[in-house]
C-alpha atoms as a PDB file:
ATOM      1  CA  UNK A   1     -26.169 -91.467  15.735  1.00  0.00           C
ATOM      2  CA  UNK A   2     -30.225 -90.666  16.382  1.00  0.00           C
ATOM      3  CA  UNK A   3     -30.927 -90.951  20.010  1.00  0.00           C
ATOM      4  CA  UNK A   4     -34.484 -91.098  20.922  1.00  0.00           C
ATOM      5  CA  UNK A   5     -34.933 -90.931  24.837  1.00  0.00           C
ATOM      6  CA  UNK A   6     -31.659 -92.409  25.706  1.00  0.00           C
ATOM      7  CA  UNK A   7     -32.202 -95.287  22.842  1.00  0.00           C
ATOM      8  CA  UNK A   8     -29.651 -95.610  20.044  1.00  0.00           C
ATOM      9  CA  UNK A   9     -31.233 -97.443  16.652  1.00  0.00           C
ATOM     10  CA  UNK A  10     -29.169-100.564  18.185  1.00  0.00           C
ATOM     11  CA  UNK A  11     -30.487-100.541  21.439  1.00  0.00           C
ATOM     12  CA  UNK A  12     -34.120-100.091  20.151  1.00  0.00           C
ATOM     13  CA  UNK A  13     -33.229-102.984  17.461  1.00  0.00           C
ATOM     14  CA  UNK A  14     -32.123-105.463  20.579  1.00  0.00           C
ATOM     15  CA  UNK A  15     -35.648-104.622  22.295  1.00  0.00           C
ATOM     16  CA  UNK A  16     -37.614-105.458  19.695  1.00  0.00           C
ATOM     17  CA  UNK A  17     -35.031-109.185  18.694  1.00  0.00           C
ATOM     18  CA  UNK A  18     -35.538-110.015  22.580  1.00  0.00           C
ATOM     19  CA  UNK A  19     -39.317-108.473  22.001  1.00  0.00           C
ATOM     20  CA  UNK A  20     -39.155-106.102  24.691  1.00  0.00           C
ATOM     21  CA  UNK A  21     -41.313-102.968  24.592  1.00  0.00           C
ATOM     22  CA  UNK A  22     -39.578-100.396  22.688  1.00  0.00           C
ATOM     23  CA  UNK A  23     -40.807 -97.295  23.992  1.00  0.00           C
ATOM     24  CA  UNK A  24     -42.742 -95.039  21.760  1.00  0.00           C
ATOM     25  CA  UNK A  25     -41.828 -91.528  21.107  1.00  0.00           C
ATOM     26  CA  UNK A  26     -44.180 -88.976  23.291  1.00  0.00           C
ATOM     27  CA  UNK A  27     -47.214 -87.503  21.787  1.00  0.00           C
ATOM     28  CA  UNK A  28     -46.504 -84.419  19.830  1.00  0.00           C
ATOM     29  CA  UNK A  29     -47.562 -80.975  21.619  1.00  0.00           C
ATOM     30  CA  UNK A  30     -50.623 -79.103  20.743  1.00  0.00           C
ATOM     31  CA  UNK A  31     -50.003 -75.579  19.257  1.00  0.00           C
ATOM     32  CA  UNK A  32     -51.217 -74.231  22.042  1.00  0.00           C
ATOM     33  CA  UNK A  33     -48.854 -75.911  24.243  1.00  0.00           C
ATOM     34  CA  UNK A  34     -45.629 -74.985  21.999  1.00  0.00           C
ATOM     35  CA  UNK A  35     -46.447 -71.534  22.619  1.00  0.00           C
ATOM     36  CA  UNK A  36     -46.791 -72.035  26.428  1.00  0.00           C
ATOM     37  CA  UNK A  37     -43.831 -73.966  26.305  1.00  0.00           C
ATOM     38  CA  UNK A  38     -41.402 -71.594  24.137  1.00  0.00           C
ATOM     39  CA  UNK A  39     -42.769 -68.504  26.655  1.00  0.00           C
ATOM     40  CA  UNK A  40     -41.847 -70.478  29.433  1.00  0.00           C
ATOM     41  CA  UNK A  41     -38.131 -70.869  27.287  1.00  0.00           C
ATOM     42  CA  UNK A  42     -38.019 -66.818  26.947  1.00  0.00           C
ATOM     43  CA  UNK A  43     -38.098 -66.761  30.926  1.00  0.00           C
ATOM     44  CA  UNK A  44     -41.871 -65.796  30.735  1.00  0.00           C
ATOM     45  CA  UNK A  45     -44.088 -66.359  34.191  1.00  0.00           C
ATOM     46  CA  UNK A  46     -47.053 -67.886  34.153  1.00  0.00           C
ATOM     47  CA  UNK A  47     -48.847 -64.342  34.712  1.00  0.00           C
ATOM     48  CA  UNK A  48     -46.735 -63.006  31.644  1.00  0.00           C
ATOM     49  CA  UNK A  49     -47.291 -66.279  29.947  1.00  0.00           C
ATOM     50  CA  UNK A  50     -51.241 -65.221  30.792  1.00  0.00           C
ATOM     51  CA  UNK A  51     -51.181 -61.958  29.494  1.00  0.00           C
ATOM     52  CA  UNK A  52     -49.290 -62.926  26.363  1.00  0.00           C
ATOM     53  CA  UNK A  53     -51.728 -65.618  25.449  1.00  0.00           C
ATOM     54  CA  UNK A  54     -55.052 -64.272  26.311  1.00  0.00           C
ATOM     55  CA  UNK A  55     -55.723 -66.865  29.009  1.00  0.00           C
ATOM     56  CA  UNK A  56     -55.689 -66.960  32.856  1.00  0.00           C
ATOM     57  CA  UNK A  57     -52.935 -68.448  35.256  1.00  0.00           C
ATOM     58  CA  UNK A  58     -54.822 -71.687  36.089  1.00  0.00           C
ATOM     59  CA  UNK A  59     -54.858 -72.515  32.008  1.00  0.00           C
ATOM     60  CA  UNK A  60     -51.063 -71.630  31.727  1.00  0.00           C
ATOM     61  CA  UNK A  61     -50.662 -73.949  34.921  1.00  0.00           C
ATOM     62  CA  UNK A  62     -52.767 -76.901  33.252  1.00  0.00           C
ATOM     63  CA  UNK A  63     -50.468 -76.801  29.857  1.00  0.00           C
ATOM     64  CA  UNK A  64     -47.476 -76.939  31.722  1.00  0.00           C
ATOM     65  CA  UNK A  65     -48.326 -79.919  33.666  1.00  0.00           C
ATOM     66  CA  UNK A  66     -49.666 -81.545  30.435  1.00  0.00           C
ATOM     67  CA  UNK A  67     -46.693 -81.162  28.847  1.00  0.00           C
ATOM     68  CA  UNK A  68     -44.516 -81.912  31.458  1.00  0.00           C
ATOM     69  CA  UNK A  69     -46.789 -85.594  31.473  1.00  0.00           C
ATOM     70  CA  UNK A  70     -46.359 -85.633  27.623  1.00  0.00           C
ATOM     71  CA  UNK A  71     -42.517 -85.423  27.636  1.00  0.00           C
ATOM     72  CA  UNK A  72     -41.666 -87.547  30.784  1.00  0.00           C
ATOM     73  CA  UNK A  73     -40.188 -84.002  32.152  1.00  0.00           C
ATOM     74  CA  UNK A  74     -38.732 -83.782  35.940  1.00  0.00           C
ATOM     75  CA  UNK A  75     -39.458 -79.872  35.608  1.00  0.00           C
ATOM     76  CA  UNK A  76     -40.660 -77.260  33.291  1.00  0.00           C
ATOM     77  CA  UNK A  77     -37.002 -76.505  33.101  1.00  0.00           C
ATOM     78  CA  UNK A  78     -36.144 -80.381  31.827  1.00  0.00           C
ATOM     79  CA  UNK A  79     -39.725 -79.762  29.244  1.00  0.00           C
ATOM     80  CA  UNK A  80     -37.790 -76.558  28.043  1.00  0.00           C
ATOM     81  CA  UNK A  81     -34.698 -78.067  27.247  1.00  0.00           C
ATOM     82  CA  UNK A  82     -36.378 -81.308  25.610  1.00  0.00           C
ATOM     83  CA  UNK A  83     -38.488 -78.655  23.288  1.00  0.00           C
ATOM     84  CA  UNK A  84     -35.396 -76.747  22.561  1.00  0.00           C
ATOM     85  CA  UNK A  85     -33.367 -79.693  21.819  1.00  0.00           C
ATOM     86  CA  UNK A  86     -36.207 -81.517  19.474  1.00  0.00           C
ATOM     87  CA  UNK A  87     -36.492 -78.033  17.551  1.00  0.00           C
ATOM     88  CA  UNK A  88     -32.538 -77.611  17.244  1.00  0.00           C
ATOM     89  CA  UNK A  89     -32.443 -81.528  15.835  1.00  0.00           C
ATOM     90  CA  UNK A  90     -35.317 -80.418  13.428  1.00  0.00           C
END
């Protein structure tokens, strides 16, 4: 059974017979992101994340809030496991 954010194919197929909004999947990460991201998975900082990547804290900052918006994350910890868990499906 596929399970897209909490949806099961039958679920999503009863939203759109009673028309509902089915929700669409999040917008894909940037490359640049994915790296921030899998860092941040390795138990990187943001200064290590920084150093790593050539960029300053503020930027490493930025990308994690972005992609926090992107996925619908509580945390960076919740973004970690839903990159981690997309990559393991894939």
């Amino acid at each position: 059974m596929s399970r897209s954010r909490g949806l099961t194919r039958a679920d999503a197929a009863r939203n759109v017979a009673a028309r509902r909004r089915v929700p669409s999947p999040p917008p894909p990460l940037t490359e640049r992101e994915l790296e921030v991201i899998l860092l941040a998975a390795e138990g990187c900082g943001y200064t290590e994340i920084a150093g790593r990547l050539h960029m300053s804290r503020a930027t490493v900052k930025n990308h994690l809030v972005t992609i926090r918006a992107k996925l619908e994350a509580r945390n960076t910890t919740h973004a970690v496991a839903i990159v981690v868990g997309r990559n393991a499906e894939q």
